[in-house]
Protein backbone atom coordinates (compact mmCIF):
# COMPACT_ATOMS: atom_id res chain seq x y z
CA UNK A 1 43.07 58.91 -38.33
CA UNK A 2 40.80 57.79 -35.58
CA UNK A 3 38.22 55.88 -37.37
CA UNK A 4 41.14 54.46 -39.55
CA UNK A 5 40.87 56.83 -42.59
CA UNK A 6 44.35 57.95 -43.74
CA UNK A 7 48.25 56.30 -44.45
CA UNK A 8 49.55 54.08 -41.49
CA UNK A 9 52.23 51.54 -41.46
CA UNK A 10 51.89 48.59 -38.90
CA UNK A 11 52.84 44.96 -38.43
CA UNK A 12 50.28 42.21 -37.32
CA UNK A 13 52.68 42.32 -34.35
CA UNK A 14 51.94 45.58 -33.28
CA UNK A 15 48.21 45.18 -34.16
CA UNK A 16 48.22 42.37 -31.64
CA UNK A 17 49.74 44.76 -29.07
CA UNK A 18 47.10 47.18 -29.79
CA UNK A 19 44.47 44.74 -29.26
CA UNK A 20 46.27 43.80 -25.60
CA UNK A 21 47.30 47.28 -24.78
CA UNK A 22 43.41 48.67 -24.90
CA UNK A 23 42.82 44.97 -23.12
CA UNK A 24 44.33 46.04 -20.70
CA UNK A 25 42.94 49.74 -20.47
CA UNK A 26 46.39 51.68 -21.10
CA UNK A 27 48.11 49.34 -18.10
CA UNK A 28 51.87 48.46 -17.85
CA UNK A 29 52.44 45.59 -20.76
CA UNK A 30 55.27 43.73 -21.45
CA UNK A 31 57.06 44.98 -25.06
CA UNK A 32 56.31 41.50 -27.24
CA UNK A 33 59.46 39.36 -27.65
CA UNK A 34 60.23 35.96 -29.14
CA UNK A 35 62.85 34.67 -26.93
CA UNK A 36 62.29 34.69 -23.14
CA UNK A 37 64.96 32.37 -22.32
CA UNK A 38 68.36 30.98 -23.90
CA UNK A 39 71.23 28.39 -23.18
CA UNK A 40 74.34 28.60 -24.52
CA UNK A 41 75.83 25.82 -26.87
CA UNK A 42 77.04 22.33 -24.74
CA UNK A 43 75.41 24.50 -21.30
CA UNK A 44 72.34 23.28 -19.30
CA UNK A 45 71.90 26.26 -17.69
CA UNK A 46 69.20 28.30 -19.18
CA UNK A 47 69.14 32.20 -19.18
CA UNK A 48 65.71 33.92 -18.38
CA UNK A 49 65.14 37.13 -20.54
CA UNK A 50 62.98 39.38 -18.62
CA UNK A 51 60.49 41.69 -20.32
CA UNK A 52 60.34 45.16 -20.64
CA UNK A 53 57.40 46.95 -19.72
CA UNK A 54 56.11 50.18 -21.17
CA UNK A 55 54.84 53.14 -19.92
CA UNK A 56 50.79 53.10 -19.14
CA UNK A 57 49.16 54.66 -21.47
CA UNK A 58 47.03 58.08 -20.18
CA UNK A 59 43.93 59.20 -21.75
CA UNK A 60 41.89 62.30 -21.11
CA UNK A 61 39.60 60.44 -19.25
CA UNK A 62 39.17 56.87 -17.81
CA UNK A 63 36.08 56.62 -19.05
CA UNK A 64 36.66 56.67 -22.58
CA UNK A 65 38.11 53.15 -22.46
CA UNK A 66 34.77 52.18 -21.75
CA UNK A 67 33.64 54.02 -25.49
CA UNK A 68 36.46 51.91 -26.94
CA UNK A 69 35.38 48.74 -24.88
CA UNK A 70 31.49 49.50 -26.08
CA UNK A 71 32.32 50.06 -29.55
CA UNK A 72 34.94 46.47 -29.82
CA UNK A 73 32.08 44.67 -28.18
CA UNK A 74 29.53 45.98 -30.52
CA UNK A 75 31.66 45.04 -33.51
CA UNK A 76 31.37 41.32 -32.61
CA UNK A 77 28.02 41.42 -31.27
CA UNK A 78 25.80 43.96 -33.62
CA UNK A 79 28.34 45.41 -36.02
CA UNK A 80 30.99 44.67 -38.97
CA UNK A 81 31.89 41.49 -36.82
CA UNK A 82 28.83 39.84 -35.80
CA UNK A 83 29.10 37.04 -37.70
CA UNK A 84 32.44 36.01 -36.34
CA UNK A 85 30.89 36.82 -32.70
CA UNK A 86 27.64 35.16 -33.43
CA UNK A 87 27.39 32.16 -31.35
CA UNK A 88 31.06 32.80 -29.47
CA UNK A 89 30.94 30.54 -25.93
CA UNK A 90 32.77 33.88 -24.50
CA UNK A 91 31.90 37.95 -25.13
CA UNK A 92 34.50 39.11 -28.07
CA UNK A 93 35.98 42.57 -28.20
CA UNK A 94 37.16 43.33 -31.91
CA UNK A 95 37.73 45.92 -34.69
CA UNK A 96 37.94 45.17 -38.74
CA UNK A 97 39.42 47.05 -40.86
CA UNK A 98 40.29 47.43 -44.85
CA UNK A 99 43.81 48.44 -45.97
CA UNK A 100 43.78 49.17 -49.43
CA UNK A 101 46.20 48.08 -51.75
CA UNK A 102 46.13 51.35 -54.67
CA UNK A 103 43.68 54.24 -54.93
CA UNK A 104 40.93 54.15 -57.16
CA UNK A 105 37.12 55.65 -56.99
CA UNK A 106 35.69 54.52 -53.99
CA UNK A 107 32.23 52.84 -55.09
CA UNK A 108 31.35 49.01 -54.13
CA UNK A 109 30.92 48.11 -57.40
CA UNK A 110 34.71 49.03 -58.51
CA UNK A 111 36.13 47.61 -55.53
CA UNK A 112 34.10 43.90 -55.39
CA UNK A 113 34.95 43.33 -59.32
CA UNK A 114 38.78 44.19 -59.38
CA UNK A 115 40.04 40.79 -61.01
CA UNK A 116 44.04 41.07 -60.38
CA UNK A 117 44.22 39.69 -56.84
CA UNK A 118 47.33 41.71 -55.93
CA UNK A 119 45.36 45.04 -56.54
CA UNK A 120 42.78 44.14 -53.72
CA UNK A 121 42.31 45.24 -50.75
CA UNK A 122 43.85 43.86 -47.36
CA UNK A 123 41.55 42.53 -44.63
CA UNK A 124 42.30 42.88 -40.93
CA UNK A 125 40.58 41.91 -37.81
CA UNK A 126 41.93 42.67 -34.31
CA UNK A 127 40.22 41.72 -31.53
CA UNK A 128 40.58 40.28 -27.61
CA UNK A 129 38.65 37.73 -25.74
CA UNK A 130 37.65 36.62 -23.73
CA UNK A 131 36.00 40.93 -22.97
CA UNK A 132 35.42 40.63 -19.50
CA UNK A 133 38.35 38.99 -18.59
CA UNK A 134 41.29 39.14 -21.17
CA UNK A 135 43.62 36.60 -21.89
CA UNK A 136 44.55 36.69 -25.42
CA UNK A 137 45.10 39.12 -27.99
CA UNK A 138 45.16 38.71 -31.78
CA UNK A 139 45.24 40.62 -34.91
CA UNK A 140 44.40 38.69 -38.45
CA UNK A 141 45.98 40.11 -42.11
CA UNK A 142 44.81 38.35 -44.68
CA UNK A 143 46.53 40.11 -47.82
CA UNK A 144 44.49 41.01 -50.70
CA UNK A 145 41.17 39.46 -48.62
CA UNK A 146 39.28 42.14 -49.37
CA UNK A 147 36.70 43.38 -46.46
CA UNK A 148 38.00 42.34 -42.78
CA UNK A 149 34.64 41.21 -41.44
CA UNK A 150 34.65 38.40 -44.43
CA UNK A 151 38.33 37.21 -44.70
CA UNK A 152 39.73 38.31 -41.43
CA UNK A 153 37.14 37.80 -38.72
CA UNK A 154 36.76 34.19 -39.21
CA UNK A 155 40.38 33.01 -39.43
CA UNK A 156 40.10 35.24 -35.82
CA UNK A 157 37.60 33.50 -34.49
CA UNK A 158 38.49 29.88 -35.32
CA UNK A 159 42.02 30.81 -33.00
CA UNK A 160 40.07 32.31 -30.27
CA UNK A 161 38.10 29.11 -30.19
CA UNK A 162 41.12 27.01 -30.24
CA UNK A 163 42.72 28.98 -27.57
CA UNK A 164 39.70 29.47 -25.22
CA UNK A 165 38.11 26.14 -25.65
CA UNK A 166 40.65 23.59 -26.07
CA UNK A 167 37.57 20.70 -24.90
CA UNK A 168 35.88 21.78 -27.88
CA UNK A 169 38.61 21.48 -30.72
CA UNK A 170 38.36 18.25 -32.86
């Protein structure tokens, strides 16, 4: 399960918590919420809805979150990523993946020339940015994209850009 072979079920949602909980190195984070504030109906006054905060997370070791920091950074900078992280104003710390769809023989060739759309593969991409300094997380499905580097990664990237360089947006 730790290099993302065997059955899982997740939301983008809780991929994007992933991405900010290893951000963050295991540190207190806020459980993700829609609302942080109402007002009733006819009121003015507006009702603050405070977060809850997990537990940090403990590892064996602190420095292990420095393997997983290494190994995001190398996605986006030698790896599965690099062409979403090629070019990138700010250092990238991501992770594809491939969720497939049914089970068949694992060979390239079967898996690039299955014609029924719904039968391919899902693509993701998680990632955070900017490395050094986090502020946002993200995680990208694209269903039935196929590898995670192609459909996911880029769709990541063009956010991250948005986000983190608002100057440069047209």
């Amino acid at each position: 399960m730790g290099i993302g072979q065997g059955p899982i079920t997740v939301t983008p949602l809780q991929q994007a918590h992933f991405a900010a909980e290893i951000a963050e190195r295991g540190q207190i984070i806020a459980i993700p919420r829609l609302v942080t504030a109402s007002r009733a109906a006819g009121s003015s006054a507006i009702t603050p809805r405070n977060p809850t905060f997990m537990k940090p997370i403990n590892i064996a070791n602190a420095d292990q979150w420095s393997v997983i920091y290494d190994g995001m950074i190398g996605a986006t900078t030698t790896g599965t990523a690099y062409m979403a992280g090629r070019g990138a104003q700010y250092k990238i710390a991501g992770k594809t993946g491939t969720a497939q769809v049914f089970t068949i023989k694992q060979t390239e060739n079967t898996r690039a020339k299955i014609a029924d759309e719904r039968r391919r593969d899902h693509a993701w991409f998680i990632a955070y940015a900017p490395a050094d300094d986090p502020k946002v997380a993200i995680s990208v499905l694209v269903e039935n994209g196929g590898f995670g580097a192609a459909a996911a990664a880029p769709i990541a990237r063009k956010v991250l850009d948005a986000y983190l360089l608002p100057d440069n947006t047209p």
